[in-house]
Structure formats: structure tokens, C-alpha cells
C-alpha atoms as a PDB file:
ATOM      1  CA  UNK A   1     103.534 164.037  51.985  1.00  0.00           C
ATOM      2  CA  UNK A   2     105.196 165.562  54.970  1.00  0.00           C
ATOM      3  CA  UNK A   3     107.940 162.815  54.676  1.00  0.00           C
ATOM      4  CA  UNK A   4     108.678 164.358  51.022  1.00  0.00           C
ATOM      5  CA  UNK A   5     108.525 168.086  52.114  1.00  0.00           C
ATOM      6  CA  UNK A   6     111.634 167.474  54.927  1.00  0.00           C
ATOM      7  CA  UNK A   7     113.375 164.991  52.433  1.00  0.00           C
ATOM      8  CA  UNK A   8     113.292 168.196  50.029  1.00  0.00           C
ATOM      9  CA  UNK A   9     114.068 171.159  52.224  1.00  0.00           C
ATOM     10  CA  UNK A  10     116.469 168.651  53.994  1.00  0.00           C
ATOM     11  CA  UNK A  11     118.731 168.328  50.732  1.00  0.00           C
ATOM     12  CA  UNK A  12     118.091 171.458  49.877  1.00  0.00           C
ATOM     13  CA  UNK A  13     119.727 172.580  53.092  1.00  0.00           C
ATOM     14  CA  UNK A  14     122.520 170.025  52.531  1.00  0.00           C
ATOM     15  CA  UNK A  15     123.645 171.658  49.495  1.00  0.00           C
ATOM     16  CA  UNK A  16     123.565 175.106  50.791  1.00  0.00           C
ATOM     17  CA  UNK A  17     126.243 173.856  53.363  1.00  0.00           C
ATOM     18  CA  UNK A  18     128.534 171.950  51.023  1.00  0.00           C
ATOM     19  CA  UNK A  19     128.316 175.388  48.811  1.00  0.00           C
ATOM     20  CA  UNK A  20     129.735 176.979  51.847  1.00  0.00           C
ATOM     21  CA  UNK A  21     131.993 174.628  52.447  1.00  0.00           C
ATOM     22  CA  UNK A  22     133.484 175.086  49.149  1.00  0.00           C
ATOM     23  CA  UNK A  23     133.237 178.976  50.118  1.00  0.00           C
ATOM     24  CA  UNK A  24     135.362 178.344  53.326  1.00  0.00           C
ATOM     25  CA  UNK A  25     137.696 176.185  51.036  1.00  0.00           C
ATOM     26  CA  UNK A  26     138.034 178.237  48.469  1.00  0.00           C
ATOM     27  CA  UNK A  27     139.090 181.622  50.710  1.00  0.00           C
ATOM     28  CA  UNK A  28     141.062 179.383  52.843  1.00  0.00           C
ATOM     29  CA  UNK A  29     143.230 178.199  50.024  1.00  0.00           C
ATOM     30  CA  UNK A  30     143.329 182.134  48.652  1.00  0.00           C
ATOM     31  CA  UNK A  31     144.191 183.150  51.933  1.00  0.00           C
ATOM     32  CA  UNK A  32     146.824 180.523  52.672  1.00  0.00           C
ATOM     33  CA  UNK A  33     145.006 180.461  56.436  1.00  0.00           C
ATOM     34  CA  UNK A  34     141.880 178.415  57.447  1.00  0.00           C
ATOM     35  CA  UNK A  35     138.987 180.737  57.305  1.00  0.00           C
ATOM     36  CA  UNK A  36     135.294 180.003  58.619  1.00  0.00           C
ATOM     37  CA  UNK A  37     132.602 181.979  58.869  1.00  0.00           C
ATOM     38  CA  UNK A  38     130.450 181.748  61.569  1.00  0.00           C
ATOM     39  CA  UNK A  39     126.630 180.665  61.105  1.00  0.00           C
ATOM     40  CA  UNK A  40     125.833 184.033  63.299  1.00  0.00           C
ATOM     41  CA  UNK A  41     127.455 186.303  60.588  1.00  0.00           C
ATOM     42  CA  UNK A  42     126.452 184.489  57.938  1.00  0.00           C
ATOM     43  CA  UNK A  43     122.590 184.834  59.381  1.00  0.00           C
ATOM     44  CA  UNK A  44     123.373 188.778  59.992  1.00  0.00           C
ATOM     45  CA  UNK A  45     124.161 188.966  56.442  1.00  0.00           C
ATOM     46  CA  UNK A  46     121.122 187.854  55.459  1.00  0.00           C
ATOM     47  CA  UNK A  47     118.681 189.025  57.688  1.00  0.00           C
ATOM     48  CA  UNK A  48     120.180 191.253  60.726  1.00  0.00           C
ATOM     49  CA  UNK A  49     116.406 191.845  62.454  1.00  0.00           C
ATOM     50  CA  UNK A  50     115.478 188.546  62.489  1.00  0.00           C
ATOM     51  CA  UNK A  51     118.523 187.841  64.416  1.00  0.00           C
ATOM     52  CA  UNK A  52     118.502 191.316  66.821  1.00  0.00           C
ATOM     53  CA  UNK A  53     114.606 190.056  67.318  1.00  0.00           C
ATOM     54  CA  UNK A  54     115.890 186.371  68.390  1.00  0.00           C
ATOM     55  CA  UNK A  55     117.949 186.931  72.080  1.00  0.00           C
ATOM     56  CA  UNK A  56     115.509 188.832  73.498  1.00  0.00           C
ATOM     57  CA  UNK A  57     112.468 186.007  72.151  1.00  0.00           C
ATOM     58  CA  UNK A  58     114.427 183.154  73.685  1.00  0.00           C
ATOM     59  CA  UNK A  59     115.173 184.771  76.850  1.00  0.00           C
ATOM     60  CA  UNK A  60     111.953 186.084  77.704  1.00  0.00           C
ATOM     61  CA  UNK A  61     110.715 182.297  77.420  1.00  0.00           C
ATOM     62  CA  UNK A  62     113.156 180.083  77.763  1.00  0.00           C
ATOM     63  CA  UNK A  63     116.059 179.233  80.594  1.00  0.00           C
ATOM     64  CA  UNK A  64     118.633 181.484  80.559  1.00  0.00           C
ATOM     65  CA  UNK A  65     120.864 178.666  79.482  1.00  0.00           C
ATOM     66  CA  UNK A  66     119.531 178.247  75.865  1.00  0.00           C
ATOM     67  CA  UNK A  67     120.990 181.374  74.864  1.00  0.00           C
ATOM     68  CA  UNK A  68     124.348 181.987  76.909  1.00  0.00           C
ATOM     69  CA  UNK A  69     126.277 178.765  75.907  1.00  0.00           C
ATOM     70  CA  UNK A  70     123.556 177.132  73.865  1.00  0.00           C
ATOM     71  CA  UNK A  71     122.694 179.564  70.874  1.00  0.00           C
ATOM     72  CA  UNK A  72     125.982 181.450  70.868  1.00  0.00           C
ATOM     73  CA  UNK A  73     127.585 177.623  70.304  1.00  0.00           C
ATOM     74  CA  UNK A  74     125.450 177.823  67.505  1.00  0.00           C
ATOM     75  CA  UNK A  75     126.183 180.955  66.302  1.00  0.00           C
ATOM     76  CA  UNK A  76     129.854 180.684  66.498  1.00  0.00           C
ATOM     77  CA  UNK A  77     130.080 177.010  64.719  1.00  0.00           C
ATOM     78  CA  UNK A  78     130.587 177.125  61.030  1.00  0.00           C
ATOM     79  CA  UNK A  79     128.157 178.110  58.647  1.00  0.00           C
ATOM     80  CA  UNK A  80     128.352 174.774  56.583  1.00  0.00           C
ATOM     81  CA  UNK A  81     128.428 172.827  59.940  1.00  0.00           C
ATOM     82  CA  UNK A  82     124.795 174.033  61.092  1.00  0.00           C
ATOM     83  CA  UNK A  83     123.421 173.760  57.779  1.00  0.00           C
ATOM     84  CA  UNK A  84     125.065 170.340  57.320  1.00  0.00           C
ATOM     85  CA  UNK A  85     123.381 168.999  60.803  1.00  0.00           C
ATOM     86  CA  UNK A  86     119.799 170.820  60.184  1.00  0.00           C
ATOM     87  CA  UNK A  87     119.780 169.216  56.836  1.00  0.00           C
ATOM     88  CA  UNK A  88     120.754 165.828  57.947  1.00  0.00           C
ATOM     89  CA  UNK A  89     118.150 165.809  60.652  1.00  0.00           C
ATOM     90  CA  UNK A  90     115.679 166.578  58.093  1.00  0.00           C
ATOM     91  CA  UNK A  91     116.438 164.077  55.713  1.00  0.00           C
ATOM     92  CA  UNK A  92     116.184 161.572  58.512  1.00  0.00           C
ATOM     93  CA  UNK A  93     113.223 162.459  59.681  1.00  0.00           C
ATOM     94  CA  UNK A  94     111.866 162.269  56.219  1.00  0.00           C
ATOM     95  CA  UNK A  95     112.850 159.166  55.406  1.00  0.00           C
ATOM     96  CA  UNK A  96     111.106 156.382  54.282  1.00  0.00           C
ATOM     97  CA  UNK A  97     109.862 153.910  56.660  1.00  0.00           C
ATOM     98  CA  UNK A  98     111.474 150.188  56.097  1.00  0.00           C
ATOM     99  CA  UNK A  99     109.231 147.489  55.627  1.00  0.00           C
ATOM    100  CA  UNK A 100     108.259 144.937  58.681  1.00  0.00           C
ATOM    101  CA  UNK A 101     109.656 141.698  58.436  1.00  0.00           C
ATOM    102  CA  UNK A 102     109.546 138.781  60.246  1.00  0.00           C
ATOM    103  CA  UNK A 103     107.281 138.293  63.563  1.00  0.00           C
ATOM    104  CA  UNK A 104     106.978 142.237  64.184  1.00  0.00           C
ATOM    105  CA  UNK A 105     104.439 142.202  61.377  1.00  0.00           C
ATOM    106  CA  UNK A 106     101.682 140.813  63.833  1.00  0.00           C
END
């Protein structure tokens, strides 16, 4: 069952980042310039306290390091990019287990 719930959020998430994809395509083209839009603004856009509440959550517990070059990586990498990779994991994880062949059957 849990294998089913991160295939489903997993594609889920996969086509939220080829929809911005096609978002960064599309104003790119309108533009005549490349333009990306970072996973940081896109999450501000969406939820700005969630985000303000984050930096101080992961440095209280965690290394320094997480946040300075860690998170802000994150942050600054492309909206579809993150999405893309978070979904991908997911679907991985969820995936089906193959079947045993052979000798490691025993």
C-alpha cells in the first residue's frame, strides 16, 4: 500500500514539474531570453510562512551547512528541476519489487 501511495504522489509530482517546465518554456520563448524560476520563489508564492518558518527550523537543529550552501542550492535550482528529482525518487522508491530468479530464491 505504501508502495502505491509514493508511486502516486511521485507522478503526481512529476507532472507538476513538466507543467513548469512548459511554464519556463513558454515565457522563455515570449521573452526571447531563457527564464527560470527558482523553486524558492515559486515556494514563496505559495506559501511565504512556511518558508520564513523553515531557516530558522533547520538551523536550530541541524549543521550550519544544510542551510548555507545546501538549501539555498535548492532554493535557487529550477522549479521543474526539484520537482522533477523529488518525484523521481518517489516513484523509485515505490516501485515494484522484481521477482527472484535463479539461486537467490533460497
Amino acid at each position: 500500500m505504501i508502495r502505491f501511495v509514493f508511486r502516486f504522489f511521485g507522478l503526481w509530482i512529476l507532472a507538476a514539474a513538466f507543467i513548469f517546465l512548459i511554464y519556463d518554456g513558454t515565457k522563455s520563448i515570449a521573452a526571447g531570453v531563457v527564464l527560470i524560476k527558482p523553486f524558492g520563489e515559486t515556494w514563496n508564492d505559495i506559501h511565504a510562512g512556511s518558508l520564513q518558518a523553515l531557516q530558522p527550523l533547520i538551523e536550530r537543529h541541524l549543521p550550519p551547512a544544510v542551510w548555507d550552501p545546501g538549501m539555498l542550492t535548492v532554493l535557487t535550482a529550477p522549479t521543474w528541476l526539484v520537482l522533477g528529482v523529488v518525484g523521481m525518487v518517489l516513484v523509485l522508491l515505490g516501485r515494484k519489487k522484481k521477482p527472484l530468479i535463479g539461486f537467490a530464491r533460497r
